[in-house]
PDB file of N, CA and C in Angstrom:
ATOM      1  N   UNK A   1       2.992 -20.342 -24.170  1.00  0.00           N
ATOM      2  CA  UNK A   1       2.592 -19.342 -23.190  1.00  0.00           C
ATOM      3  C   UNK A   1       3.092 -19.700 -21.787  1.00  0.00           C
ATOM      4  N   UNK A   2       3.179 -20.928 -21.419  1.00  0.00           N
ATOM      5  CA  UNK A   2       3.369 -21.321 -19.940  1.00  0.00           C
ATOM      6  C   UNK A   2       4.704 -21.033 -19.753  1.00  0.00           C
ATOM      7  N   UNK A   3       5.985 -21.650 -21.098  1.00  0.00           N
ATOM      8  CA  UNK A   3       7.130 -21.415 -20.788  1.00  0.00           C
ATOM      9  C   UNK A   3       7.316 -20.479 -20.990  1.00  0.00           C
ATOM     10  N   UNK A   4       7.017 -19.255 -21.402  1.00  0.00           N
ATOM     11  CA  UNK A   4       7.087 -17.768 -21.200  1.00  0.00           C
ATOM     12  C   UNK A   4       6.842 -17.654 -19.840  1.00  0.00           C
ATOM     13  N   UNK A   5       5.671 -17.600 -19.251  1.00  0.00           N
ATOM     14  CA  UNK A   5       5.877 -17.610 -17.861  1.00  0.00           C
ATOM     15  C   UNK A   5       6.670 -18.064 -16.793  1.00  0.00           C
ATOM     16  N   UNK A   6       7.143 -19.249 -17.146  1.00  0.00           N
ATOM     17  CA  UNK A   6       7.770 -20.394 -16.503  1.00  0.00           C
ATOM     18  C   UNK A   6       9.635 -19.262 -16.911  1.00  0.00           C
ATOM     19  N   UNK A   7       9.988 -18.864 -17.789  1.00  0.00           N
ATOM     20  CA  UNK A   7      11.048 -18.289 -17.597  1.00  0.00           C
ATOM     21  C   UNK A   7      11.319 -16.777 -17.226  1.00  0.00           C
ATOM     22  N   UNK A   8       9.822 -16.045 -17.127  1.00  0.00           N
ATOM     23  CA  UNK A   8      10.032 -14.863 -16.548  1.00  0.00           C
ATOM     24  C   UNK A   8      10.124 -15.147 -15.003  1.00  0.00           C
ATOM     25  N   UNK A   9       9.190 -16.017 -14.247  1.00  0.00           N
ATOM     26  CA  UNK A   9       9.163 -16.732 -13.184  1.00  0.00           C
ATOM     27  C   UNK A   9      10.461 -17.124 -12.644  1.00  0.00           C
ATOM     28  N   UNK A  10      11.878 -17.655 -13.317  1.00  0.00           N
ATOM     29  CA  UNK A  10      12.696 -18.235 -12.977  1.00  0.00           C
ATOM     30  C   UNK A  10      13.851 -16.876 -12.646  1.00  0.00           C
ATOM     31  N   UNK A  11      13.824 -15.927 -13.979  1.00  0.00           N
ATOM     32  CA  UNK A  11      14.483 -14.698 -13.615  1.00  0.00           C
ATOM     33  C   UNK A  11      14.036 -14.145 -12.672  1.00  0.00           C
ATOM     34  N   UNK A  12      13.108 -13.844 -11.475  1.00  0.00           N
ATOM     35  CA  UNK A  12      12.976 -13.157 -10.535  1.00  0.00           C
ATOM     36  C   UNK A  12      13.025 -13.698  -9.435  1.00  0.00           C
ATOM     37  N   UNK A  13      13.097 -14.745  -9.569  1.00  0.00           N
ATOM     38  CA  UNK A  13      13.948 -15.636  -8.060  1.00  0.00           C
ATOM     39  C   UNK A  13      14.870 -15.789  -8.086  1.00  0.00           C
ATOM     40  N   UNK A  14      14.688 -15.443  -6.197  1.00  0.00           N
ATOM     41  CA  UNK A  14      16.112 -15.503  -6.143  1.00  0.00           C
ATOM     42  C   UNK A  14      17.205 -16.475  -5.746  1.00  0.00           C
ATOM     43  N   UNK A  15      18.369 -16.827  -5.769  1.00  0.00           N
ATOM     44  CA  UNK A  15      19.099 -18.054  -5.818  1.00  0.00           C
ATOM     45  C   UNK A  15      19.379 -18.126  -4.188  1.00  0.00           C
ATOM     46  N   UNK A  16      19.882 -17.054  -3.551  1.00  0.00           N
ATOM     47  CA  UNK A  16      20.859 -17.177  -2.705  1.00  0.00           C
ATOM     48  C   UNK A  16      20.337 -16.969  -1.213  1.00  0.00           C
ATOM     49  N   UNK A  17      18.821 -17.476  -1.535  1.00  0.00           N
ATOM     50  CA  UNK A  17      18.299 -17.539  -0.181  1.00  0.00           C
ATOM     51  C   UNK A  17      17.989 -18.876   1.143  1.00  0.00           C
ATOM     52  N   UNK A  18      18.502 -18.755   1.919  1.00  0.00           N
ATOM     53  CA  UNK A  18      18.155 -19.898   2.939  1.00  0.00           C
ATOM     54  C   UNK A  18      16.917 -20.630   3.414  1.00  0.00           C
ATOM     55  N   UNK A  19      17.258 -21.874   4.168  1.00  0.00           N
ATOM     56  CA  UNK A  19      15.982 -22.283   3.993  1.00  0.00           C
ATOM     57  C   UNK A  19      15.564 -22.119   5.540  1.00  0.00           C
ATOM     58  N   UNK A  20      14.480 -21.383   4.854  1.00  0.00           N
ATOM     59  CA  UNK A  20      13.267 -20.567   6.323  1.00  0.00           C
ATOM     60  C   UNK A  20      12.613 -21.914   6.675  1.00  0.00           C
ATOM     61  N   UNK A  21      12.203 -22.065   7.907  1.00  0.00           N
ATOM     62  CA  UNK A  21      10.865 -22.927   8.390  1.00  0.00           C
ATOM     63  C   UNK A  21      10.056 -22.353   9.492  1.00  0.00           C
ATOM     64  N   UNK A  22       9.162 -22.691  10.023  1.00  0.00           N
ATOM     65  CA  UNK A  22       8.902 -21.857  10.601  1.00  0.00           C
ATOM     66  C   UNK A  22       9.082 -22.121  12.478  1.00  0.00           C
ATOM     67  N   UNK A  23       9.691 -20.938  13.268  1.00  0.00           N
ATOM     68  CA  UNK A  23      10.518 -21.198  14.523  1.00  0.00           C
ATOM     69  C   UNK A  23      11.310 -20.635  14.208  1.00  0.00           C
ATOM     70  N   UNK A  24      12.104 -20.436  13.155  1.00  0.00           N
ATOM     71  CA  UNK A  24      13.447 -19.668  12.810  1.00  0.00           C
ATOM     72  C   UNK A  24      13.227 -18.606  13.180  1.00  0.00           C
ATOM     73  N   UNK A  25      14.173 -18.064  13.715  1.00  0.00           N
ATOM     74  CA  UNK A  25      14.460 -16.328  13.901  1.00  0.00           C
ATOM     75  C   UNK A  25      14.935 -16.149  13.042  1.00  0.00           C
ATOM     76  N   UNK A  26      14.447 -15.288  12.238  1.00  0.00           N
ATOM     77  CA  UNK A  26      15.258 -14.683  10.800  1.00  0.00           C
ATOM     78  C   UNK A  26      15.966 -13.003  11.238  1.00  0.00           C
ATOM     79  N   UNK A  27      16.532 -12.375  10.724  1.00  0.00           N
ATOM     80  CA  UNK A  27      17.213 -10.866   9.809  1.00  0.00           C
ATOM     81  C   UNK A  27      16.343 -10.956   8.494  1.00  0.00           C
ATOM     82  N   UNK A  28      15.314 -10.280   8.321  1.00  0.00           N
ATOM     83  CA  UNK A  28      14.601  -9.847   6.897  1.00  0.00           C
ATOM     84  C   UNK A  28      15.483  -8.079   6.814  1.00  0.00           C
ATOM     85  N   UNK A  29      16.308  -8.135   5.447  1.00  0.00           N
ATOM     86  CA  UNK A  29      17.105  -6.384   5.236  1.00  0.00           C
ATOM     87  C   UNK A  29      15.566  -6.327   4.045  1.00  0.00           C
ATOM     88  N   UNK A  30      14.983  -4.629   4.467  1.00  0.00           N
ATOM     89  CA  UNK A  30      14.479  -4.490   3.501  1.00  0.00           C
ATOM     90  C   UNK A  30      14.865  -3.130   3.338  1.00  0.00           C
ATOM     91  N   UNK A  31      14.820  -3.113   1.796  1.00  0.00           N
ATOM     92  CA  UNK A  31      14.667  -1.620   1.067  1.00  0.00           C
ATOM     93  C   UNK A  31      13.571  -0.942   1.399  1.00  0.00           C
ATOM     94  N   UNK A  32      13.926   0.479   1.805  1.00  0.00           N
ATOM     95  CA  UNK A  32      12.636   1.751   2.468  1.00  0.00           C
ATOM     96  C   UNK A  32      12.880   2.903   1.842  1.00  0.00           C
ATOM     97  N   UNK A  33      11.992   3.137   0.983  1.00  0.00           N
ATOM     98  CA  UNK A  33      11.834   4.002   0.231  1.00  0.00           C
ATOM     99  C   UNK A  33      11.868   5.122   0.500  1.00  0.00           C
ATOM    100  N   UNK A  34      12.191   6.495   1.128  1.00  0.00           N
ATOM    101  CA  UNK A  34      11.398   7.492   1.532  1.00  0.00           C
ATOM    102  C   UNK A  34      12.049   8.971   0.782  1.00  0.00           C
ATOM    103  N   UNK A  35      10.737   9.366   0.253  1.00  0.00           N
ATOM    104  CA  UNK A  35      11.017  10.248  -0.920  1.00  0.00           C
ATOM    105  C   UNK A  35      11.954  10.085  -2.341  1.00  0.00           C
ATOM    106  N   UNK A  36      13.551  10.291  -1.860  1.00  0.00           N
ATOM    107  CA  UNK A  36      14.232  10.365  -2.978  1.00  0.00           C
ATOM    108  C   UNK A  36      15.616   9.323  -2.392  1.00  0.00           C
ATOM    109  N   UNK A  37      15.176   9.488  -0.949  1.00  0.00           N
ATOM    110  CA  UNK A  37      16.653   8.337  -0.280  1.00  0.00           C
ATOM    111  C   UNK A  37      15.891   6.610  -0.525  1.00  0.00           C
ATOM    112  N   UNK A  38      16.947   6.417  -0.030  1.00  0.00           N
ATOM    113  CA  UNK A  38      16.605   4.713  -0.101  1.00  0.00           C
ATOM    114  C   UNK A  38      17.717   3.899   0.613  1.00  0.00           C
ATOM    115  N   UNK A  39      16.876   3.369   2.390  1.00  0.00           N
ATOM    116  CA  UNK A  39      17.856   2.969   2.657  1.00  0.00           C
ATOM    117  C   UNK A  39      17.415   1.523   3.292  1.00  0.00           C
ATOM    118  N   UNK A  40      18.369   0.615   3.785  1.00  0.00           N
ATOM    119  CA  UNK A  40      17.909  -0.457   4.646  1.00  0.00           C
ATOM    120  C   UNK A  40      17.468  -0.639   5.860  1.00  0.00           C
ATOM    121  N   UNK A  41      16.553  -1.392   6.741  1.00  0.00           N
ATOM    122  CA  UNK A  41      16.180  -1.136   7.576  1.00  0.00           C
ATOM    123  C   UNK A  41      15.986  -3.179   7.690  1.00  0.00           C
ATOM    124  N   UNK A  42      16.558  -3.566   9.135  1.00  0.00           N
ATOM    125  CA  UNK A  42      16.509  -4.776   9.350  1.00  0.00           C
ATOM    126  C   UNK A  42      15.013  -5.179  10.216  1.00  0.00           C
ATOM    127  N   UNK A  43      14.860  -6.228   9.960  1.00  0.00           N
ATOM    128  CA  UNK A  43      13.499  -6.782  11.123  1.00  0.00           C
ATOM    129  C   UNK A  43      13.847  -7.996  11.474  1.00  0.00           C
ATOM    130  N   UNK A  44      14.200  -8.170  12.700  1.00  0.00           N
ATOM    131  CA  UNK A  44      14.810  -9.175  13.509  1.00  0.00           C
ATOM    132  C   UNK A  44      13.161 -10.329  14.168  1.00  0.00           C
ATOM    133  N   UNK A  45      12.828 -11.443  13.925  1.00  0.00           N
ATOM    134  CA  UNK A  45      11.356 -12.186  14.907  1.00  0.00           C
ATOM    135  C   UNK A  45      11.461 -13.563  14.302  1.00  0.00           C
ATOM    136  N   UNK A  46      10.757 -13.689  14.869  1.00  0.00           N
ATOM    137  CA  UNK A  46      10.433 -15.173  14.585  1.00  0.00           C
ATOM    138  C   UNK A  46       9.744 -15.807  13.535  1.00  0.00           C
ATOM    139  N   UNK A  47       9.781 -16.263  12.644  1.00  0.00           N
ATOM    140  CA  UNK A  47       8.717 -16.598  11.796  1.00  0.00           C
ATOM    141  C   UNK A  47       7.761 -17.660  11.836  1.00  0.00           C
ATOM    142  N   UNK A  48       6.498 -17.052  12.097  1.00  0.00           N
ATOM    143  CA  UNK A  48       5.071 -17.821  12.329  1.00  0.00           C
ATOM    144  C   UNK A  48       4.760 -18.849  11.320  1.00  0.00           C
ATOM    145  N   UNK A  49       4.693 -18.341  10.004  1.00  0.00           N
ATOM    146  CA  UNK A  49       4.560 -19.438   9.317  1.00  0.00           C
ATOM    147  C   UNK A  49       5.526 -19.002   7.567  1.00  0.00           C
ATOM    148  N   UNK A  50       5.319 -20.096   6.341  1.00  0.00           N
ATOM    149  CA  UNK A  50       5.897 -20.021   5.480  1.00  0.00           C
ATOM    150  C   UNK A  50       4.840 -20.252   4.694  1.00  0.00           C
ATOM    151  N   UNK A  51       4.476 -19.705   3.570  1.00  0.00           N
ATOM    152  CA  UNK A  51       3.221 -19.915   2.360  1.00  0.00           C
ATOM    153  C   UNK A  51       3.545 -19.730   0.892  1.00  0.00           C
ATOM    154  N   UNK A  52       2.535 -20.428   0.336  1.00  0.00           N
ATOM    155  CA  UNK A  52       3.066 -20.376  -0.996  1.00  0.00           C
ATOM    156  C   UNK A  52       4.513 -21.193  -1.847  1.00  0.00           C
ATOM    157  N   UNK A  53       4.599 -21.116  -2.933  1.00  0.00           N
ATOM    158  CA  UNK A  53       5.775 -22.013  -3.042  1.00  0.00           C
ATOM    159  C   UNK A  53       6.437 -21.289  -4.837  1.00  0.00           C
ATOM    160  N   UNK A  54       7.383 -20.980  -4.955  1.00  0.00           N
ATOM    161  CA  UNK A  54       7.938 -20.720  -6.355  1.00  0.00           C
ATOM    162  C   UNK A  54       8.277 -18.974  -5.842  1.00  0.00           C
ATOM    163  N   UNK A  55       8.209 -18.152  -7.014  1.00  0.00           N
ATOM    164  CA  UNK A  55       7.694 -17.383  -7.164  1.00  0.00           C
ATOM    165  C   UNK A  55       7.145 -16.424  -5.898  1.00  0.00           C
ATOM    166  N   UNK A  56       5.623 -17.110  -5.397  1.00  0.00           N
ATOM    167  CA  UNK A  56       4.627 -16.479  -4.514  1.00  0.00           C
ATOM    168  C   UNK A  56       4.839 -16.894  -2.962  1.00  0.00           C
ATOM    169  N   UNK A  57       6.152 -17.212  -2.806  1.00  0.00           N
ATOM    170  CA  UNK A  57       6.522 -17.332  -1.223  1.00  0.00           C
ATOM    171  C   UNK A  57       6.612 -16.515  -0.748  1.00  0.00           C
ATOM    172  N   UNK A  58       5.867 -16.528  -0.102  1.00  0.00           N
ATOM    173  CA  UNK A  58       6.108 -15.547   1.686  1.00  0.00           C
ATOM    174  C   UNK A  58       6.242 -16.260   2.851  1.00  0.00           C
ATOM    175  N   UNK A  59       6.945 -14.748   3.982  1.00  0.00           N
ATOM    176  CA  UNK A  59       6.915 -15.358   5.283  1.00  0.00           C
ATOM    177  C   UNK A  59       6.709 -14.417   6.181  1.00  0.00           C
ATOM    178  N   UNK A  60       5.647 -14.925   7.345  1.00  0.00           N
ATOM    179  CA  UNK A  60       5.297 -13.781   8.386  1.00  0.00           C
ATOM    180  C   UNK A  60       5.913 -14.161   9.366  1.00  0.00           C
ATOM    181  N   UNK A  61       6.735 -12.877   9.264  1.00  0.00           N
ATOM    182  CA  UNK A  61       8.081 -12.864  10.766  1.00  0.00           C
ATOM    183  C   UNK A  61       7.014 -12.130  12.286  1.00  0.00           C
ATOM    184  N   UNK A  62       7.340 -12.115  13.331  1.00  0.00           N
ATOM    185  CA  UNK A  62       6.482 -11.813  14.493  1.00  0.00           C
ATOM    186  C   UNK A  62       7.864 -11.139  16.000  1.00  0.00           C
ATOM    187  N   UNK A  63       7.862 -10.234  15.494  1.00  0.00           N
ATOM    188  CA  UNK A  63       8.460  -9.813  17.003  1.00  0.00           C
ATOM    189  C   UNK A  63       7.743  -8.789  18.068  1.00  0.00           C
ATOM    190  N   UNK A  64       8.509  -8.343  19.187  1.00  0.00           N
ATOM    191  CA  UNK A  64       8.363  -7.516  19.963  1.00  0.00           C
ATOM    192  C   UNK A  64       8.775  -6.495  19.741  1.00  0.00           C
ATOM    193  N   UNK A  65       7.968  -5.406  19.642  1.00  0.00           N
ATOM    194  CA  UNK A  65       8.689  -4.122  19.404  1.00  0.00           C
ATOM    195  C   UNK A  65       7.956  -3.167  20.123  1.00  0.00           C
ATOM    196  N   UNK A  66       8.547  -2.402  21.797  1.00  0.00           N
ATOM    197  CA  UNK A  66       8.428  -1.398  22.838  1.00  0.00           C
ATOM    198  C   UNK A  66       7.110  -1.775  23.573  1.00  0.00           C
ATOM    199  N   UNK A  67       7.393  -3.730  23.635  1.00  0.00           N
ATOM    200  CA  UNK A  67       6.106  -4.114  24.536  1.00  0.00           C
ATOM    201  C   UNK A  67       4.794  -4.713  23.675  1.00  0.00           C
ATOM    202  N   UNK A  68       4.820  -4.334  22.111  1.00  0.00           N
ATOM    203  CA  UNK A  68       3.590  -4.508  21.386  1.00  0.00           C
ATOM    204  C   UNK A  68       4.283  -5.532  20.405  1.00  0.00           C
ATOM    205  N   UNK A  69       3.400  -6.460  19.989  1.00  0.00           N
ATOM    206  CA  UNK A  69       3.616  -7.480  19.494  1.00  0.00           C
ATOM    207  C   UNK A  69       3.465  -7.008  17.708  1.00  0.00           C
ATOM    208  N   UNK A  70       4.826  -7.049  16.624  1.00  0.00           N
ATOM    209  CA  UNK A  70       3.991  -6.633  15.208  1.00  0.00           C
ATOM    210  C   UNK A  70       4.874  -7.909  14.344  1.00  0.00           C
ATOM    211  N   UNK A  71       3.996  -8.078  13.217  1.00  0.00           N
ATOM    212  CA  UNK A  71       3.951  -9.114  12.490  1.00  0.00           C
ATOM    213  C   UNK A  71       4.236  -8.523  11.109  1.00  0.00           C
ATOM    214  N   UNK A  72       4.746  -8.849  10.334  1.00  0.00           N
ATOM    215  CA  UNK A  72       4.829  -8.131   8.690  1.00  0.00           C
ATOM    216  C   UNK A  72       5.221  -9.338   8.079  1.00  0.00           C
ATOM    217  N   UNK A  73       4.466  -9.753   6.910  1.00  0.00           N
ATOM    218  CA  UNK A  73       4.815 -10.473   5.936  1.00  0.00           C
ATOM    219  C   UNK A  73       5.654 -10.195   4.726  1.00  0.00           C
ATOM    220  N   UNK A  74       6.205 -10.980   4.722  1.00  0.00           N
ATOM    221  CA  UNK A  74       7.595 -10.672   3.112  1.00  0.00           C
ATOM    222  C   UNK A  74       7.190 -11.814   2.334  1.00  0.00           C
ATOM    223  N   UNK A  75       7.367 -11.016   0.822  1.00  0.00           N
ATOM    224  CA  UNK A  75       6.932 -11.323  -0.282  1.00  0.00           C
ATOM    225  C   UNK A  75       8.921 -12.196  -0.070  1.00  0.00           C
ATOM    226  N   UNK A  76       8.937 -13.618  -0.423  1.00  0.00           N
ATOM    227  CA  UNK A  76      10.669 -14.118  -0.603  1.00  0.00           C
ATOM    228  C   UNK A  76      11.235 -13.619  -1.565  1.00  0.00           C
ATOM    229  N   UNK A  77      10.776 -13.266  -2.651  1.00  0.00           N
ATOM    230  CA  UNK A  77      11.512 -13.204  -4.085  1.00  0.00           C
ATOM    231  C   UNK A  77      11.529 -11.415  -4.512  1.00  0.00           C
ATOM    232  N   UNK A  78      10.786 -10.838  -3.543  1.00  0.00           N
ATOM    233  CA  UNK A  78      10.147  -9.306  -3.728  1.00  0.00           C
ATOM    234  C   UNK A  78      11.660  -8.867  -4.299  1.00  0.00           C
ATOM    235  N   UNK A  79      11.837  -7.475  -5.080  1.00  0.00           N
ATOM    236  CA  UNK A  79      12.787  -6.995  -5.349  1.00  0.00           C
ATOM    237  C   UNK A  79      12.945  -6.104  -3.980  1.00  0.00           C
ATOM    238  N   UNK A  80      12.016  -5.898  -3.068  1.00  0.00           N
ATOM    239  CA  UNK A  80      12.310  -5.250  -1.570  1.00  0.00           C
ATOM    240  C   UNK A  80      13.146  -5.521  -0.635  1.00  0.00           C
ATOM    241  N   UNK A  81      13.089  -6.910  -0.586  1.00  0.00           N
ATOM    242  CA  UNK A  81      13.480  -7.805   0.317  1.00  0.00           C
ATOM    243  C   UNK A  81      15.106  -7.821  -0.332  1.00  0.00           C
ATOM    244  N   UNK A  82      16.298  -7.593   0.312  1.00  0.00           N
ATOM    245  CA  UNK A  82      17.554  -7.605   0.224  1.00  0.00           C
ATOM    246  C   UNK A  82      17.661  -9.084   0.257  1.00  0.00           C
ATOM    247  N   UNK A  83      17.924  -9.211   1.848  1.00  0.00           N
ATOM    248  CA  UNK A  83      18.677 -10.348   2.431  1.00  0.00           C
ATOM    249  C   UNK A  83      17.866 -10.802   3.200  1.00  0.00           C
ATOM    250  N   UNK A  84      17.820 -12.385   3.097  1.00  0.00           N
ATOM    251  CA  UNK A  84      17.177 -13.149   4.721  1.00  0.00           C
ATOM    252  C   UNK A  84      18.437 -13.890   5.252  1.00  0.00           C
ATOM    253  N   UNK A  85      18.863 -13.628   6.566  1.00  0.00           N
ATOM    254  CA  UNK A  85      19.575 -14.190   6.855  1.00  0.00           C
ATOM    255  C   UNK A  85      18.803 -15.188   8.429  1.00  0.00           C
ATOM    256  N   UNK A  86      19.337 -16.299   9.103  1.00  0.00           N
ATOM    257  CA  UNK A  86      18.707 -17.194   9.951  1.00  0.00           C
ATOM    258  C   UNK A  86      19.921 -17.062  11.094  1.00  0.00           C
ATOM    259  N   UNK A  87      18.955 -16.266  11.894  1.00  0.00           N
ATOM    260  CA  UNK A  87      19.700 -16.450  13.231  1.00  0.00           C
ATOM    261  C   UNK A  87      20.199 -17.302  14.231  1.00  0.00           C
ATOM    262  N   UNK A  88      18.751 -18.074  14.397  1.00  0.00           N
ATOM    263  CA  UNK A  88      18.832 -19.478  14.852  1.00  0.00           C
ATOM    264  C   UNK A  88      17.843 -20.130  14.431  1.00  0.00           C
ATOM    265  N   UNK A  89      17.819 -21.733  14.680  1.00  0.00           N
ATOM    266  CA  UNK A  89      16.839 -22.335  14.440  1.00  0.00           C
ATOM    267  C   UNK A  89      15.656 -22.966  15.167  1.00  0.00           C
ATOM    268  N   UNK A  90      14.549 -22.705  15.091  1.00  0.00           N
ATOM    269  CA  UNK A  90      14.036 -23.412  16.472  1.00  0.00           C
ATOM    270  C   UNK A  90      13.465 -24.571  16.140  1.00  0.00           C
ATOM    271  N   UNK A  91      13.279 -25.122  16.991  1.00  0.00           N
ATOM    272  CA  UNK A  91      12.439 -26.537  16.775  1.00  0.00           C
ATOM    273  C   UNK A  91      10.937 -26.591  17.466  1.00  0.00           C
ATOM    274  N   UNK A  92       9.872 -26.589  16.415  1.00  0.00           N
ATOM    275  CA  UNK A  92       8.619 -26.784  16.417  1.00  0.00           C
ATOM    276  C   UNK A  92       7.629 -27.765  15.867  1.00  0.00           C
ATOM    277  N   UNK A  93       6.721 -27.976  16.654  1.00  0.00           N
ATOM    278  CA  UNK A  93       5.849 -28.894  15.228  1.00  0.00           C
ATOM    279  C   UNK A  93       4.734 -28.701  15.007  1.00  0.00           C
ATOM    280  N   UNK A  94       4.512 -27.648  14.493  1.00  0.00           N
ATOM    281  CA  UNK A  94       3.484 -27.007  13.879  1.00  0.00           C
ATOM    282  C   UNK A  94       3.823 -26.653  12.693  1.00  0.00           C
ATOM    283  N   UNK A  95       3.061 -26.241  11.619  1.00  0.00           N
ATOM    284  CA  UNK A  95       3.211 -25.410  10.777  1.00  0.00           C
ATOM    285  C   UNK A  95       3.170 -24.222  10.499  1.00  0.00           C
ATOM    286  N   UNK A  96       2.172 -23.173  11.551  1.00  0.00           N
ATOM    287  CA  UNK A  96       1.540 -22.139  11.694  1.00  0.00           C
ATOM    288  C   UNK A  96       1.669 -21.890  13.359  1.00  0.00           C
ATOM    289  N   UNK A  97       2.816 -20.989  14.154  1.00  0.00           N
ATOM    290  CA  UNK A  97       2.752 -20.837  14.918  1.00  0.00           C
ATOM    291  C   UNK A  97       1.933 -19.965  15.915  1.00  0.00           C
ATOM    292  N   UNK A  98       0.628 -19.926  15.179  1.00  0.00           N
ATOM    293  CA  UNK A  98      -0.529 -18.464  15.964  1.00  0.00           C
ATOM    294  C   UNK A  98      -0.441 -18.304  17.421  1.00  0.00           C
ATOM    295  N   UNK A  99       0.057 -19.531  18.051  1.00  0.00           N
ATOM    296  CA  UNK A  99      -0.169 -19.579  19.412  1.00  0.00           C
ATOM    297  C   UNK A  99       0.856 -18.427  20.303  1.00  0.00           C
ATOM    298  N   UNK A 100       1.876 -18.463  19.265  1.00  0.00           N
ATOM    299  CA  UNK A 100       2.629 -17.221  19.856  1.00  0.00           C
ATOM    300  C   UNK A 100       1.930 -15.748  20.021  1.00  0.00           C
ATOM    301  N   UNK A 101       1.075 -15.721  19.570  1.00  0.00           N
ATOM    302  CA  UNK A 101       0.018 -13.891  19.356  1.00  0.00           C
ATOM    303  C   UNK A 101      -0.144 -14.139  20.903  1.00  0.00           C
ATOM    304  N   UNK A 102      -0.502 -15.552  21.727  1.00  0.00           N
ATOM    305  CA  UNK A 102      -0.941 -15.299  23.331  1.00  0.00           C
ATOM    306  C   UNK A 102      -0.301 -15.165  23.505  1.00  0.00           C
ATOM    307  N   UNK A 103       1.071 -15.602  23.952  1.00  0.00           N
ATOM    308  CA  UNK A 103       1.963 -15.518  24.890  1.00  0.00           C
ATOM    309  C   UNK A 103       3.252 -14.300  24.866  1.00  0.00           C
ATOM    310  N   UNK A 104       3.494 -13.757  25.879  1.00  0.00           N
ATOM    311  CA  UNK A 104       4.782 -12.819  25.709  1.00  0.00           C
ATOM    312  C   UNK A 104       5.635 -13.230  27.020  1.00  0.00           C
ATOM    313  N   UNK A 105       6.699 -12.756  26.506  1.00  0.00           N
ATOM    314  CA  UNK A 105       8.110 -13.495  27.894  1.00  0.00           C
ATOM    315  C   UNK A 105       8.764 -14.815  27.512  1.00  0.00           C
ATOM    316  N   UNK A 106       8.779 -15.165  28.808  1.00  0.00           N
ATOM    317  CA  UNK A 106       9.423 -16.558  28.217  1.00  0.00           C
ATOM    318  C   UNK A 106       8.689 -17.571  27.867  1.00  0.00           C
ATOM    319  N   UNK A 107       7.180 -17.782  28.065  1.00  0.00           N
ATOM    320  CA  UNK A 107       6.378 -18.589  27.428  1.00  0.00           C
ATOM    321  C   UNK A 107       6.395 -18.407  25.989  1.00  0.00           C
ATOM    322  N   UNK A 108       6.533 -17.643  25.404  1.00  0.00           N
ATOM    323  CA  UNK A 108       6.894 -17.355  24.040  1.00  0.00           C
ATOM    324  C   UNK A 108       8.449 -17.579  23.561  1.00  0.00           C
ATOM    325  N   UNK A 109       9.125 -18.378  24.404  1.00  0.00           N
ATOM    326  CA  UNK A 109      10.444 -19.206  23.727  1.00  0.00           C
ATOM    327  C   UNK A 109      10.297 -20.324  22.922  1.00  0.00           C
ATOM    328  N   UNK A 110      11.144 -20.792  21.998  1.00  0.00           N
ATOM    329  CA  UNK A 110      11.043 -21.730  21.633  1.00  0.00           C
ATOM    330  C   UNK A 110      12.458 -22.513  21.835  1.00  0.00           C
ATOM    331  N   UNK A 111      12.461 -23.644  21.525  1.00  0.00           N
ATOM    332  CA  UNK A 111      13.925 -24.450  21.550  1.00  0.00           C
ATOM    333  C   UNK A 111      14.601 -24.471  20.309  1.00  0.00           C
ATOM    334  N   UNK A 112      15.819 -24.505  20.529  1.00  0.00           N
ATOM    335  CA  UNK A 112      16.489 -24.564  19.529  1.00  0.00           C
ATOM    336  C   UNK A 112      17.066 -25.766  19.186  1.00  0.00           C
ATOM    337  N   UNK A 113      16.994 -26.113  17.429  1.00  0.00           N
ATOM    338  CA  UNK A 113      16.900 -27.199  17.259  1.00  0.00           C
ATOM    339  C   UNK A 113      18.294 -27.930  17.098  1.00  0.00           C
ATOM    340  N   UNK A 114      18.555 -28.834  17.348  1.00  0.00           N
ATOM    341  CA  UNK A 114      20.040 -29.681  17.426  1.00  0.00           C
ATOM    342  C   UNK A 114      20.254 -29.719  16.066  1.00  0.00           C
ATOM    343  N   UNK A 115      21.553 -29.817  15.657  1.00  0.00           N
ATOM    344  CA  UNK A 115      22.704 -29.744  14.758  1.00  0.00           C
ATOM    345  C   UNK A 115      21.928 -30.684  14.104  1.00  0.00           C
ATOM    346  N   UNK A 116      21.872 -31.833  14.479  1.00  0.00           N
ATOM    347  CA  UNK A 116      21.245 -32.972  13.434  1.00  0.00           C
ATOM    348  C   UNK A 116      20.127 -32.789  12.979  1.00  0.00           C
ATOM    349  N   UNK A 117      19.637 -32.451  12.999  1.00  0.00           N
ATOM    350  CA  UNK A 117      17.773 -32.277  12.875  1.00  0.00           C
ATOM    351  C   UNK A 117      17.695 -31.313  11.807  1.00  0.00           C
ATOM    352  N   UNK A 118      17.692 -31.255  10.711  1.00  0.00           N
ATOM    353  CA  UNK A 118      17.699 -30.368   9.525  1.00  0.00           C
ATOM    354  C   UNK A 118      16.232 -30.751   8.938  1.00  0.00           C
TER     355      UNK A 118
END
């Protein structure tokens, strides 16, 4: 029973995704359903944190959008989710960046992390 699971589990992940942490500015492409079209729509932020592991990974990206702060979580492996691509990388040390919900402007920068530092 487990390796039944264990290989339906393996077919729905996906291979060709990068490695998120959290500080990264990601590109999440997702598929948007509406009615009978179906098209892509990008979400450019930062990602607050990373959860879960296999399978049940997600990540809640956090940007600015017309002054208001919005957050949406992605399922990693979702058949929704196209592409994650990593814009830049930042360097943090936290795990869970909440502290960004206070701040907007440039107190809400982060640094970007040096070439070496993987």
């Amino acid at each position: 029973m487990t390796d039944l699971l264990k290989t339906l589990a393996s077919e729905q992940m996906k291979a060709d995704l990068p490695e998120v942490r959290p500080g990264d500015t990601v590109r999440v492409s997702v598929r948007v359903v509406e009615g009978t079209r179906e098209r892509l729509q990008n979400f450019e932020g930062t990602v607050l944190r990373c959860r879960g592991g296999g399978l049940d990974a997600n990540i809640t990206v956090r940007r600015i959008a017309s002054g208001i702060g919005v957050e949406r979580t992605f399922m990693v492996h979702s058949p929704r989710v196209e592409k994650i691509e990593v814009v830049r990388h930042g360097h943090v040390r936290r795990a869970a960046l909440y502290f960004l919900r206070d701040r907007v402007g440039k107190g809400a920068t982060i640094r970007e992390r040096k070439r070496g530092n993987l």
